[in-house]
N, C-alpha and C. Protein backbone atom coordinates (compact mmCIF):
# COMPACT_ATOMS: atom_id res chain seq x y z
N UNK A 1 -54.96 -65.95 7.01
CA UNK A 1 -54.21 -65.16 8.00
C UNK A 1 -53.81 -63.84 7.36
N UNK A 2 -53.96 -62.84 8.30
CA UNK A 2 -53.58 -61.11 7.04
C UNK A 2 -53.25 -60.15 8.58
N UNK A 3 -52.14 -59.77 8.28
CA UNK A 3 -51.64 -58.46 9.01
C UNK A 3 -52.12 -57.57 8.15
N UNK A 4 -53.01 -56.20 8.73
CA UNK A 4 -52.86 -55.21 8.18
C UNK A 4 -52.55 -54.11 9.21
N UNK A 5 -51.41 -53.19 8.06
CA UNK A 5 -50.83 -52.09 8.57
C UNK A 5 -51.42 -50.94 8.69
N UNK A 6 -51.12 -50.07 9.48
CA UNK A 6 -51.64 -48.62 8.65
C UNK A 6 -51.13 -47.54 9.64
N UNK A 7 -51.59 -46.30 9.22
CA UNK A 7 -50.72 -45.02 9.90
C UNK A 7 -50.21 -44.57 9.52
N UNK A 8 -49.85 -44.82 8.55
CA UNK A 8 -48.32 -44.17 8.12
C UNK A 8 -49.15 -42.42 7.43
N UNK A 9 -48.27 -42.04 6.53
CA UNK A 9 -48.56 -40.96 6.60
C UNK A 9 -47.59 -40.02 6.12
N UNK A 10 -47.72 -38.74 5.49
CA UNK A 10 -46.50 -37.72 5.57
C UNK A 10 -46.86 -36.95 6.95
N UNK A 11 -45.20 -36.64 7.67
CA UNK A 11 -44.80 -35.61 8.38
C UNK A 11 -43.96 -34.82 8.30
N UNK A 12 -43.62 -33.89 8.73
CA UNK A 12 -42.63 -32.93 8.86
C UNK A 12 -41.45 -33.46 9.76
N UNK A 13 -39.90 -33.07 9.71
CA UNK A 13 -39.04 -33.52 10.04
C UNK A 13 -39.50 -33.46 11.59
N UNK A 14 -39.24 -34.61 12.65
CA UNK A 14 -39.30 -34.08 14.08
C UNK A 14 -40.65 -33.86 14.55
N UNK A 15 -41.68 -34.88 13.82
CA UNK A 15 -43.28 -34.92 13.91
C UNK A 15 -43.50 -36.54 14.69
N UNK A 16 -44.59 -36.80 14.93
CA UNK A 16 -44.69 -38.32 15.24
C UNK A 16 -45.58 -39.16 14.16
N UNK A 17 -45.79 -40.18 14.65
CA UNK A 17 -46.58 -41.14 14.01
C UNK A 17 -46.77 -42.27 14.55
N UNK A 18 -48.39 -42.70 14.49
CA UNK A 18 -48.46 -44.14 15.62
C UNK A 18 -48.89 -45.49 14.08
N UNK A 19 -47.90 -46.19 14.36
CA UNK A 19 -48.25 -47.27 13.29
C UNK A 19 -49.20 -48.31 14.00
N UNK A 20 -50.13 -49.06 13.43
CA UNK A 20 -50.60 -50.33 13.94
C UNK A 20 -50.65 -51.74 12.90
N UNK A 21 -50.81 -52.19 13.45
CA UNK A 21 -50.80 -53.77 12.93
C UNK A 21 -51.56 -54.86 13.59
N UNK A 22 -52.69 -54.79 13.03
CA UNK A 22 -53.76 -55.63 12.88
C UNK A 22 -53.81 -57.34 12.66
N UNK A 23 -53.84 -58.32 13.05
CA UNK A 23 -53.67 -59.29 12.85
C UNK A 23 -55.61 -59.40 12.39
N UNK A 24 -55.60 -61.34 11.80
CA UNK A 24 -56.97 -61.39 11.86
C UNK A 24 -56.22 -62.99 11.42
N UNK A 25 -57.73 -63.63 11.66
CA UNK A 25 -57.38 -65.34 11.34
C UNK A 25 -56.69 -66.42 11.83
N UNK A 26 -55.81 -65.45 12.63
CA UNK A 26 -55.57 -66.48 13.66
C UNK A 26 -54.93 -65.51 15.29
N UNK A 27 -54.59 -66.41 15.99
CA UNK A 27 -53.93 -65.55 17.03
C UNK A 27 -52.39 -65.32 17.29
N UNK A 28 -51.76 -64.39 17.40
CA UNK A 28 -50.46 -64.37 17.64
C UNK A 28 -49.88 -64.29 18.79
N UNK A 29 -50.75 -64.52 19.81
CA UNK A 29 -49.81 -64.30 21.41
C UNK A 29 -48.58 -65.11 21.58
N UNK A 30 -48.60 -65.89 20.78
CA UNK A 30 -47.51 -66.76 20.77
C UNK A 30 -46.35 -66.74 19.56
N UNK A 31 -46.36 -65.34 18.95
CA UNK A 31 -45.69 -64.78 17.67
C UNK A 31 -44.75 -64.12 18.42
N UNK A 32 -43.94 -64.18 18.52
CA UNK A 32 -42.87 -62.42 18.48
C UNK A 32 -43.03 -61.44 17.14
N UNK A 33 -43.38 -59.97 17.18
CA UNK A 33 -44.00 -59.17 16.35
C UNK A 33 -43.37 -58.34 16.12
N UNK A 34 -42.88 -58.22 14.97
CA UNK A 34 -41.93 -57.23 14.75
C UNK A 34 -42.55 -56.01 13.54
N UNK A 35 -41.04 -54.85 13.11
CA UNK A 35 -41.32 -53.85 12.45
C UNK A 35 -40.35 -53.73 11.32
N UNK A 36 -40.68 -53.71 10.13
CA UNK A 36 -39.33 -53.49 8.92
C UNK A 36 -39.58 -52.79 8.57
N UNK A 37 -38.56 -52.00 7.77
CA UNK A 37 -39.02 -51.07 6.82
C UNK A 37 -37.66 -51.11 5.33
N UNK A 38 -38.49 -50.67 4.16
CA UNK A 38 -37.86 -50.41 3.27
C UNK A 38 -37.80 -48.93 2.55
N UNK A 39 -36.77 -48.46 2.44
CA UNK A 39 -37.09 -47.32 1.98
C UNK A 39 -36.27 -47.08 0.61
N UNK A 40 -36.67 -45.80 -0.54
CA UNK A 40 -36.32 -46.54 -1.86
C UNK A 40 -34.84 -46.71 -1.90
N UNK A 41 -34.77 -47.90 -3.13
CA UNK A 41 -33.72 -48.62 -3.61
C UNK A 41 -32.61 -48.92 -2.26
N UNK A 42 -33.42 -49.37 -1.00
CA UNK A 42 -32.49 -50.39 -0.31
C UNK A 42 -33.65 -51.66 -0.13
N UNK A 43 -33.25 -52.42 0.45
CA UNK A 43 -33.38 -53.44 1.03
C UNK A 43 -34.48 -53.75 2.47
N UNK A 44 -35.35 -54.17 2.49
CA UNK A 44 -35.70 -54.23 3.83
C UNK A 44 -35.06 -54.36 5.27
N UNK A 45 -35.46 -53.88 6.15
CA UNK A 45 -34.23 -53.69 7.18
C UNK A 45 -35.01 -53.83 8.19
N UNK A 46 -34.76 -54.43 9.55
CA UNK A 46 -35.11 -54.48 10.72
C UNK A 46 -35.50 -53.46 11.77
N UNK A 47 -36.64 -52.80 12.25
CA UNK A 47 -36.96 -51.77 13.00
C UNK A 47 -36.83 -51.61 14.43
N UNK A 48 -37.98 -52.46 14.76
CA UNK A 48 -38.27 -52.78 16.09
C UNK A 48 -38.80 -54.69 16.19
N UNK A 49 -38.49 -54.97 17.33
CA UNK A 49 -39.46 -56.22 17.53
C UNK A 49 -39.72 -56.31 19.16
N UNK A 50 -40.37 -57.66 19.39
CA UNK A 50 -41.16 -57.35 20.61
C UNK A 50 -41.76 -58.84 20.74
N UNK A 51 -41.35 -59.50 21.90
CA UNK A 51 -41.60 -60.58 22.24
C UNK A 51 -42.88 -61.46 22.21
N UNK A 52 -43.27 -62.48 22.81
CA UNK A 52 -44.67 -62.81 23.12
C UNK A 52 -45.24 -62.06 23.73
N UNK A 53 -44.99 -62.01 25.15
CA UNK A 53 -45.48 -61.51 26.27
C UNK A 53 -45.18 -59.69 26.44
N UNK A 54 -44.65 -59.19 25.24
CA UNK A 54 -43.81 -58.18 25.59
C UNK A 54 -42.81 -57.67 26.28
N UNK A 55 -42.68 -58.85 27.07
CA UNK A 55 -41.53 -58.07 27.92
C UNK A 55 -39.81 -57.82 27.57
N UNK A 56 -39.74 -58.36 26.47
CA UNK A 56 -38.54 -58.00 25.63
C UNK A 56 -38.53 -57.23 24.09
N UNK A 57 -38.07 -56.30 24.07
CA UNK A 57 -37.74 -55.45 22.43
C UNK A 57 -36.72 -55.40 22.40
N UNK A 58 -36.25 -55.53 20.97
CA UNK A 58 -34.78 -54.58 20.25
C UNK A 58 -35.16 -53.78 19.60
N UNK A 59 -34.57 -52.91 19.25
CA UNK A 59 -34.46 -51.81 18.31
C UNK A 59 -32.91 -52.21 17.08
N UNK A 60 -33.59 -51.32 16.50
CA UNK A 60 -31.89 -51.34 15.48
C UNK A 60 -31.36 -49.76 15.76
N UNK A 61 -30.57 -49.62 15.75
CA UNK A 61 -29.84 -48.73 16.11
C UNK A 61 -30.18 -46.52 15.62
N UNK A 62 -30.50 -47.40 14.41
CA UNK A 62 -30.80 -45.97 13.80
C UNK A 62 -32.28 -45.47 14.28
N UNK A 63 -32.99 -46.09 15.06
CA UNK A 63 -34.22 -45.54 15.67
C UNK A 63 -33.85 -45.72 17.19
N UNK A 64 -33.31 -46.35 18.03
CA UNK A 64 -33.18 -46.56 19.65
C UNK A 64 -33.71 -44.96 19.76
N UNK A 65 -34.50 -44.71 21.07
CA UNK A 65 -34.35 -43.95 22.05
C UNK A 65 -35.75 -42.67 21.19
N UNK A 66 -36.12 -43.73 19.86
CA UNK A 66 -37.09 -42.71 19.43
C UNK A 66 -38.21 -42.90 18.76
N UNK A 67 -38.13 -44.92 18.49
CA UNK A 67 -39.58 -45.78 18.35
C UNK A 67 -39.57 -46.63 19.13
N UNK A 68 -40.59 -47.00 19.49
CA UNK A 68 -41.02 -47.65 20.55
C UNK A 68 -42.55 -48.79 20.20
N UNK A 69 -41.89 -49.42 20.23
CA UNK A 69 -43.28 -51.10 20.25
C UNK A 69 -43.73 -51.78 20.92
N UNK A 70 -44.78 -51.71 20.78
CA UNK A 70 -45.54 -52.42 21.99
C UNK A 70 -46.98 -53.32 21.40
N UNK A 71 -47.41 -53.77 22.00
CA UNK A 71 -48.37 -54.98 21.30
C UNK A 71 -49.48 -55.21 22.54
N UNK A 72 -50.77 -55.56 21.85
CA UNK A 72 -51.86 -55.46 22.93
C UNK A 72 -52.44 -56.91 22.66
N UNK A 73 -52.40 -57.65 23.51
CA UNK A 73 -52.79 -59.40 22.68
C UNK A 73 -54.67 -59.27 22.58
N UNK A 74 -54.91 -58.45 23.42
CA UNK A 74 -56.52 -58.90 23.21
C UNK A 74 -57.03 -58.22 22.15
N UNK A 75 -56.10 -57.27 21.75
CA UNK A 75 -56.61 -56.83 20.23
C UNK A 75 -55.71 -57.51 19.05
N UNK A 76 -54.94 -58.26 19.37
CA UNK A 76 -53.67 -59.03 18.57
C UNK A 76 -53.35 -57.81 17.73
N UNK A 77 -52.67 -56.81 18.27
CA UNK A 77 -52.44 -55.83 17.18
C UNK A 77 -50.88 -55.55 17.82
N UNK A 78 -50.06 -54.75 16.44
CA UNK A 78 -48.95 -54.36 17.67
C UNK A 78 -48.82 -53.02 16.70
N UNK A 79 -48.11 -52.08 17.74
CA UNK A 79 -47.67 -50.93 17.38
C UNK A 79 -46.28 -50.11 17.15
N UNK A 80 -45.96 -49.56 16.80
CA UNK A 80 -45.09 -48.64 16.29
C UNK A 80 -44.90 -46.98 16.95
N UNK A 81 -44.65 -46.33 17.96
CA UNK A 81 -45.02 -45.28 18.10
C UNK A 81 -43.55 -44.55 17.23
N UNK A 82 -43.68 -43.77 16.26
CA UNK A 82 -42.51 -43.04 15.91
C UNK A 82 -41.87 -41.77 16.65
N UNK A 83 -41.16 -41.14 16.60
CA UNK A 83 -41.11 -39.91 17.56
C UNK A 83 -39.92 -39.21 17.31
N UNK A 84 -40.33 -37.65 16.63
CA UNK A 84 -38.46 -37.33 16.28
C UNK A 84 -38.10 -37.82 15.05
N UNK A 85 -38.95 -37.84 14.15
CA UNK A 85 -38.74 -38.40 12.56
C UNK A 85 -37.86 -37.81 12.27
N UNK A 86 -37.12 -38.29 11.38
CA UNK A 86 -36.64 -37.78 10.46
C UNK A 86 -36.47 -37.91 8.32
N UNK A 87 -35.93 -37.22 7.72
CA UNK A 87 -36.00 -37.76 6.04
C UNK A 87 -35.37 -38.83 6.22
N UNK A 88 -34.75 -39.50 7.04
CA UNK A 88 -34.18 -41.27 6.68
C UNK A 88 -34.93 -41.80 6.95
N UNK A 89 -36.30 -41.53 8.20
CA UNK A 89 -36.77 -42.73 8.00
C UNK A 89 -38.22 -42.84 7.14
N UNK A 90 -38.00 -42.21 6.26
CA UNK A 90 -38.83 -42.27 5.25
C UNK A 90 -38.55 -43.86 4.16
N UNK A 91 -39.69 -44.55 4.00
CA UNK A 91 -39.94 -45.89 4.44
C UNK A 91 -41.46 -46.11 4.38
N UNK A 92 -40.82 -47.85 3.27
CA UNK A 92 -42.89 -48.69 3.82
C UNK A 92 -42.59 -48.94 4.94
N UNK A 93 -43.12 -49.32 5.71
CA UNK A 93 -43.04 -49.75 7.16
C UNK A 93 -44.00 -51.27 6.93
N UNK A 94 -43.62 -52.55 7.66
CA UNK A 94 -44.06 -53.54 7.46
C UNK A 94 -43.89 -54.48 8.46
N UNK A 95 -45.55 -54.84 9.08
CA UNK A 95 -45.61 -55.66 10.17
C UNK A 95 -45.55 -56.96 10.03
N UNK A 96 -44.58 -57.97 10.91
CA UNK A 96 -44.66 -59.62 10.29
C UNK A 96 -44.47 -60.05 11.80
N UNK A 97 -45.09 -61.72 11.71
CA UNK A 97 -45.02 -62.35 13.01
C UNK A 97 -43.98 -63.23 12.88
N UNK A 98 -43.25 -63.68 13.76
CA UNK A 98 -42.34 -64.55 13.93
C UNK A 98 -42.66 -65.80 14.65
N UNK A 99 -43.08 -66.73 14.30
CA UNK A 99 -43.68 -68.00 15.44
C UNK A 99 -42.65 -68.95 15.99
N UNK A 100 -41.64 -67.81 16.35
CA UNK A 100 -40.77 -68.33 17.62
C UNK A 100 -40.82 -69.43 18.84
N UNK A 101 -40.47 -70.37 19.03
CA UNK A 101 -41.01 -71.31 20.03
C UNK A 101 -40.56 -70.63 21.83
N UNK A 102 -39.51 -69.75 21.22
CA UNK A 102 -39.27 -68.96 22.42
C UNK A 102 -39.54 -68.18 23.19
N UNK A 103 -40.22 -67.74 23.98
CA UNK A 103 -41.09 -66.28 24.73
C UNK A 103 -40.40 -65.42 24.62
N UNK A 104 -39.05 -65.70 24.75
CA UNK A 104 -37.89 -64.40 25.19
C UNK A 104 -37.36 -63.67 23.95
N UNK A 105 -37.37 -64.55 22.63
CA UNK A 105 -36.88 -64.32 21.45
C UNK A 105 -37.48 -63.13 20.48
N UNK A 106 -36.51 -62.39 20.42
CA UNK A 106 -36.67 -61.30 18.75
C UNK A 106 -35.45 -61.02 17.74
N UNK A 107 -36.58 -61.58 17.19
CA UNK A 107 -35.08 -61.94 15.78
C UNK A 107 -35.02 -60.53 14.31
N UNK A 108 -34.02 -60.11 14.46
CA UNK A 108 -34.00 -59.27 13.69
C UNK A 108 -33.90 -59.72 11.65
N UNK A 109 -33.70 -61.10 12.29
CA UNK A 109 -33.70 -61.81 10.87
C UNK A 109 -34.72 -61.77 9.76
N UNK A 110 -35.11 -60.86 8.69
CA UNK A 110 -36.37 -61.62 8.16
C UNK A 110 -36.90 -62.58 7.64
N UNK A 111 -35.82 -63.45 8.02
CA UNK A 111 -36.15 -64.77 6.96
C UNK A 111 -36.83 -65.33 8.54
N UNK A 112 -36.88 -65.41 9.64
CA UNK A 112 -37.57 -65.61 10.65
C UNK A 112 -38.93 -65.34 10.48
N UNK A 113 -39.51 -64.39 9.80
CA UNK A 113 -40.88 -64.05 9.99
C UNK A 113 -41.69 -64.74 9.03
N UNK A 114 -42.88 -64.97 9.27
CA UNK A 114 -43.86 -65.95 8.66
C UNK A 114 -44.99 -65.51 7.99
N UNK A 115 -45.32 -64.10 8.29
CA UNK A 115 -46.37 -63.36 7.94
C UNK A 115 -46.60 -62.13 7.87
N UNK A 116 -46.77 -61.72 6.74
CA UNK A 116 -46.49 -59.98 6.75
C UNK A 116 -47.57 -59.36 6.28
N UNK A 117 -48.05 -57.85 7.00
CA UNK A 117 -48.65 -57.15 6.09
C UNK A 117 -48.17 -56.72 5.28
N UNK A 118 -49.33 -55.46 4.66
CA UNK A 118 -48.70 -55.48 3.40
C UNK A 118 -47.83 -53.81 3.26
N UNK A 119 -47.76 -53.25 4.24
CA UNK A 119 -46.92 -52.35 4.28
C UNK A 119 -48.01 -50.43 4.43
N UNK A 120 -47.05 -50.01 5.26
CA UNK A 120 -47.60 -48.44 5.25
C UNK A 120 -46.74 -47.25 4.74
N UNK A 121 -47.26 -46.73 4.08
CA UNK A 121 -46.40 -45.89 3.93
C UNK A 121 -45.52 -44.19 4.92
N UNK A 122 -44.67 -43.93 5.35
CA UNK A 122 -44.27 -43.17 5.79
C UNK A 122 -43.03 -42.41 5.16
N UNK A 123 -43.61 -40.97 4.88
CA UNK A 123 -42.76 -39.78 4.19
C UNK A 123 -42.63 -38.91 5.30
N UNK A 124 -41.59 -38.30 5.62
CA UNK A 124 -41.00 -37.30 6.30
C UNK A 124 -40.45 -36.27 5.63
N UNK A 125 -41.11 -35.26 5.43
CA UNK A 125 -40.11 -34.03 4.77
C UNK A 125 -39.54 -33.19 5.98
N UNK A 126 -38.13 -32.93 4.97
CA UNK A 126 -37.00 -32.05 5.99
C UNK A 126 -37.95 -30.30 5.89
């Protein structure tokens, strides 16, 4: 089973960026799919996530209203659209599935997730 990430990229402050996340080996329609990121010397942190079916996301706070996730099951991939970067969220960015028994469920927890790629990188200069 292998998520792979990619997209990432340097931008300029207030540029975009479309992340994806690739599944392979097995299927995830039945994953809730989420987005972390670490950026240096913190901790991994919760981005975005996004249900089975899609019809539910959270955000974490410091991105609302300016990434956006969404997931396509017949390509088992899910995405990241960034928008309005900025130098904080400079960050690996890292896709993992959650095999939630719930449709409705996104867990910002990472000890919830089961499978991760292996990360993209994203730089934003001010």
């Amino acid at each position: 089973v292998q998520l792979q990430a990619s997209g990432g990229g340097l931008v300029q402050t207030g540029g975009s960026l479309r992340l994806s996340c690739a599944a392979s080996g097995r299927t995830f329609s039945r994953y809730a799919l989420g987005w972390f990121r670490r950026a240096p010397g913190k901790e991994r942190e919760f981005v975005a996530g996004i249900s089975w079916g899609g019809t539910k996301t959270e955000y974490a706070d410091s991105v609302k209203g300016r990434f956006t996730i969404s997931r396509d099951g017949a390509k088992n991939s899910v995405f990241l659209q960034m928008n309005s970067l900025k130098p904080e969220d400079t960050a690996v960015y890292y896709c993992g599935a959650d095999p939630t028994v719930h449709p409705l469920t996104v867990s910002a927890d990472i000890n919830h997730y089961e499978y991760w790629g292996q990360g993209t990188l994203v730089t934003v200069s001010s």
